[in-house]
C-alpha atoms as a PDB file:
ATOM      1  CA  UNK A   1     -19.629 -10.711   3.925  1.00  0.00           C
ATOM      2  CA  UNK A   2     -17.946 -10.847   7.341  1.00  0.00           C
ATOM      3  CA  UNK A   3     -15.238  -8.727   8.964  1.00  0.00           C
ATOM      4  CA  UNK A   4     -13.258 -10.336  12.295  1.00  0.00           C
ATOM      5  CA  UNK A   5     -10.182  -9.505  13.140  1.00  0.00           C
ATOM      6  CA  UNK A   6      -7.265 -11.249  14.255  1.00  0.00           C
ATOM      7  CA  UNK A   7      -3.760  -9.761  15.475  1.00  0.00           C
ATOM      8  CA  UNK A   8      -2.594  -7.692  13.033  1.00  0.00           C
ATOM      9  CA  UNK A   9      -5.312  -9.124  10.079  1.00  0.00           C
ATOM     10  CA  UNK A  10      -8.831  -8.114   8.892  1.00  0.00           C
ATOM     11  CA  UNK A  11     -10.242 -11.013   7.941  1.00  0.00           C
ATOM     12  CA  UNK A  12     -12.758 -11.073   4.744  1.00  0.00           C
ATOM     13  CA  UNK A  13     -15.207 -14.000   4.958  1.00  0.00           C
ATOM     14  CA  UNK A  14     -18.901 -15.123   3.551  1.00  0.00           C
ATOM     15  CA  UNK A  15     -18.026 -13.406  -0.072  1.00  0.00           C
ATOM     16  CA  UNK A  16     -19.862 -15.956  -3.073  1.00  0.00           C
ATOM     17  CA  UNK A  17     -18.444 -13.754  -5.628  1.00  0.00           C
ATOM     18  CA  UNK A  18     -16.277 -10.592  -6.162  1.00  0.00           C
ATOM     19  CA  UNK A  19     -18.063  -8.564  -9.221  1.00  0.00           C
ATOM     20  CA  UNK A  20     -19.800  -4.996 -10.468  1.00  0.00           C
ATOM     21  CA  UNK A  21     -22.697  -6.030  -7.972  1.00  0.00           C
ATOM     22  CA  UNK A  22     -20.613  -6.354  -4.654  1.00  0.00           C
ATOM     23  CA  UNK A  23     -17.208  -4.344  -5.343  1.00  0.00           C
ATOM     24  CA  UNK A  24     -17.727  -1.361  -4.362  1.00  0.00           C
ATOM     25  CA  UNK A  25     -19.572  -2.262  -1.055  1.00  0.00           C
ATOM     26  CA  UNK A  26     -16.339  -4.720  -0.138  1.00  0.00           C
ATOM     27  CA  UNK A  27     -14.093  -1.881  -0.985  1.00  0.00           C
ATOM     28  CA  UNK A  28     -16.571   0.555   1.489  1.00  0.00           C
ATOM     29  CA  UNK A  29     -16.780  -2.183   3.845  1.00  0.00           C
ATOM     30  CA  UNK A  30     -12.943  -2.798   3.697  1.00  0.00           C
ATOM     31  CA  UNK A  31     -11.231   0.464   3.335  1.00  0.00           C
ATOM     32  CA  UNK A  32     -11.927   1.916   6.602  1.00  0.00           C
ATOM     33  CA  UNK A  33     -10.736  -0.653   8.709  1.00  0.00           C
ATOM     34  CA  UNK A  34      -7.486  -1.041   7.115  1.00  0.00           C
ATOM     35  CA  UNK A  35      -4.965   0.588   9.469  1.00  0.00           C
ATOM     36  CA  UNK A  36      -1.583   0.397  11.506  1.00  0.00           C
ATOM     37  CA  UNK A  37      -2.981  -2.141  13.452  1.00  0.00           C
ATOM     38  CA  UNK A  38      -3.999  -3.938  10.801  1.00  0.00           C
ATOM     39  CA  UNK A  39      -2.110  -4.026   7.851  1.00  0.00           C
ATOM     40  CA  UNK A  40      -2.731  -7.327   6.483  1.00  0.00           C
ATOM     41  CA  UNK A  41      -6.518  -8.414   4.806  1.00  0.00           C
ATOM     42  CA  UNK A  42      -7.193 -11.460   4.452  1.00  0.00           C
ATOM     43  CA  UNK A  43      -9.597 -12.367   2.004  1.00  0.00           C
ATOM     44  CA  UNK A  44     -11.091 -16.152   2.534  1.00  0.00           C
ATOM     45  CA  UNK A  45     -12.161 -17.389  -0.949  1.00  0.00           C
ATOM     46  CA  UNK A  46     -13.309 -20.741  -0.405  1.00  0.00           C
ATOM     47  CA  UNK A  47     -16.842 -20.091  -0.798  1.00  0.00           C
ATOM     48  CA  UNK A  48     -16.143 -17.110  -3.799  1.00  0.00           C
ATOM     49  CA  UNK A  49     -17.169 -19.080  -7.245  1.00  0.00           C
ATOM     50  CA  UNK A  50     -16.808 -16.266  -9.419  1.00  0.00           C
ATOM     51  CA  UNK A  51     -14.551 -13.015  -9.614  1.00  0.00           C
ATOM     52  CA  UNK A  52     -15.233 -10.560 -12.832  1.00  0.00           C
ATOM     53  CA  UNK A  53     -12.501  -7.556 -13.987  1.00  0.00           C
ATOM     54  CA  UNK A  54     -14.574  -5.142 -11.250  1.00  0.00           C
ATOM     55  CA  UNK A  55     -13.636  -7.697  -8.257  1.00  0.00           C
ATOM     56  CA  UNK A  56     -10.459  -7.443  -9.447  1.00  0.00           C
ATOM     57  CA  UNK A  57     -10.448  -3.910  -9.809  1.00  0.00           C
ATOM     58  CA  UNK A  58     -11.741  -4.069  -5.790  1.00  0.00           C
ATOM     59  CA  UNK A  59      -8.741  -6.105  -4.475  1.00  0.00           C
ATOM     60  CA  UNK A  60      -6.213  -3.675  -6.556  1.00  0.00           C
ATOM     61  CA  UNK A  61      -7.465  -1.197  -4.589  1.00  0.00           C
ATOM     62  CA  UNK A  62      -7.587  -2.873  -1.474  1.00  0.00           C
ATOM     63  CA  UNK A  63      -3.846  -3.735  -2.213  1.00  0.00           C
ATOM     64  CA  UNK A  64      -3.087   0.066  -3.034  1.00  0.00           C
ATOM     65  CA  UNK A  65      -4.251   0.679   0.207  1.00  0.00           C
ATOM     66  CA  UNK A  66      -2.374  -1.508   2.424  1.00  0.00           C
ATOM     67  CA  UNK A  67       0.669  -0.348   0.753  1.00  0.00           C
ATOM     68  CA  UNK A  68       0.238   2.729   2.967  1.00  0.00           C
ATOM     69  CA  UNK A  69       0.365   0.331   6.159  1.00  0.00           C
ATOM     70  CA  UNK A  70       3.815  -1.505   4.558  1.00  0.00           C
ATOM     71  CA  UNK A  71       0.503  -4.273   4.516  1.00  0.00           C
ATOM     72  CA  UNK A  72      -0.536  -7.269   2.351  1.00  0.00           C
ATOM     73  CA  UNK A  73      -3.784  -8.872   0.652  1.00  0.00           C
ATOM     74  CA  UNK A  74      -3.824 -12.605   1.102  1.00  0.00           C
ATOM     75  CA  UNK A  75      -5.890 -14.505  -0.650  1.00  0.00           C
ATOM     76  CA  UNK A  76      -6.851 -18.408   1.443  1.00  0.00           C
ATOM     77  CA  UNK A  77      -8.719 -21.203   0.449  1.00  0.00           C
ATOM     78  CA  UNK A  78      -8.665 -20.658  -3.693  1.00  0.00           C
ATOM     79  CA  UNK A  79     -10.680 -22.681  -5.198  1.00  0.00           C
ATOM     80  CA  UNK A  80      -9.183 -24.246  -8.227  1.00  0.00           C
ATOM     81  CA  UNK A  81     -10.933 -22.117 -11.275  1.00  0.00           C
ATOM     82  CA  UNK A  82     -10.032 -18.654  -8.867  1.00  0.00           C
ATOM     83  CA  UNK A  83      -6.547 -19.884  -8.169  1.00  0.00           C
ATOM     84  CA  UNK A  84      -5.927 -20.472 -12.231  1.00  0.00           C
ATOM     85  CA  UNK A  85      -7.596 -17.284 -12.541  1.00  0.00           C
ATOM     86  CA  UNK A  86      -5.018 -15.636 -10.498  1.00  0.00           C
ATOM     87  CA  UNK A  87      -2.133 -17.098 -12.007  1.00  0.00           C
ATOM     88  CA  UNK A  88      -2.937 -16.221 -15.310  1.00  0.00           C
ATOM     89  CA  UNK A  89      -3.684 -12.594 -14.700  1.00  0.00           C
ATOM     90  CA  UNK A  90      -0.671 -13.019 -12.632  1.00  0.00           C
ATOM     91  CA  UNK A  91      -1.960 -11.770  -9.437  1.00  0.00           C
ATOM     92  CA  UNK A  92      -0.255 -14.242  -7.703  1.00  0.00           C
ATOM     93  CA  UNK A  93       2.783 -12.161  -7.995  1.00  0.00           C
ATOM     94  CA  UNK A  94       1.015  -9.171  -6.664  1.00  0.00           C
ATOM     95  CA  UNK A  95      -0.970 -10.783  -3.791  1.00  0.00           C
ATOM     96  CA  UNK A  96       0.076 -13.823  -1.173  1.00  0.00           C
ATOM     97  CA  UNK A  97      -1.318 -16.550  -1.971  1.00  0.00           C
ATOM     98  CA  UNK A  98      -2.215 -19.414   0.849  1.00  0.00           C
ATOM     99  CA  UNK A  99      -3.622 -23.093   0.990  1.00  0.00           C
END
């Protein structure tokens, strides 16, 4: 996992999967570095192939926390089976969602 920002984003990239194994270190990774100046995270997914109910759990409570900052989660670069995923948890109306 990689951590760059940009502007006013934290960009999240390198991630192959978002489950009980990696959660908690992307939410200790994360956390910290969410902040006035950057409100936004931006979570690339286009190499992530697989996303269980603890990765899930991980972006909730990324989003919880850049709620504080008036913030968003975006999630770029969905692969097909994660962007279906998504929609039928219906994330998509919690987090942005871009090409």
């Amino acid at each position: 996992m990689h951590l760059t920002t940009h502007e006013n984003t934290l960009q999240v990239r390198g991630l192959e999967y978002l489950s009980a194994t990696n959660a908690g270190a992307f939410k200790e990774a994360v956390r910290p570095r969410i902040n006035q100046a950057h409100p936004i995270v931006e979570v690339d997914c286009s190499t992530v192939r697989f996303i269980d109910s603890e990765g899930l759990g991980a972006l909730i409570s990324i989003h919880r926390t850049v709620l504080q900052y008036e913030g968003k989660v975006r999630l770029a670069h969905t692969s097909p089976l994660v962007h279906k995923l998504i929609q039928l948890i219906h994330f998509d109306e919690i987090f942005d969602i871009a090409p």
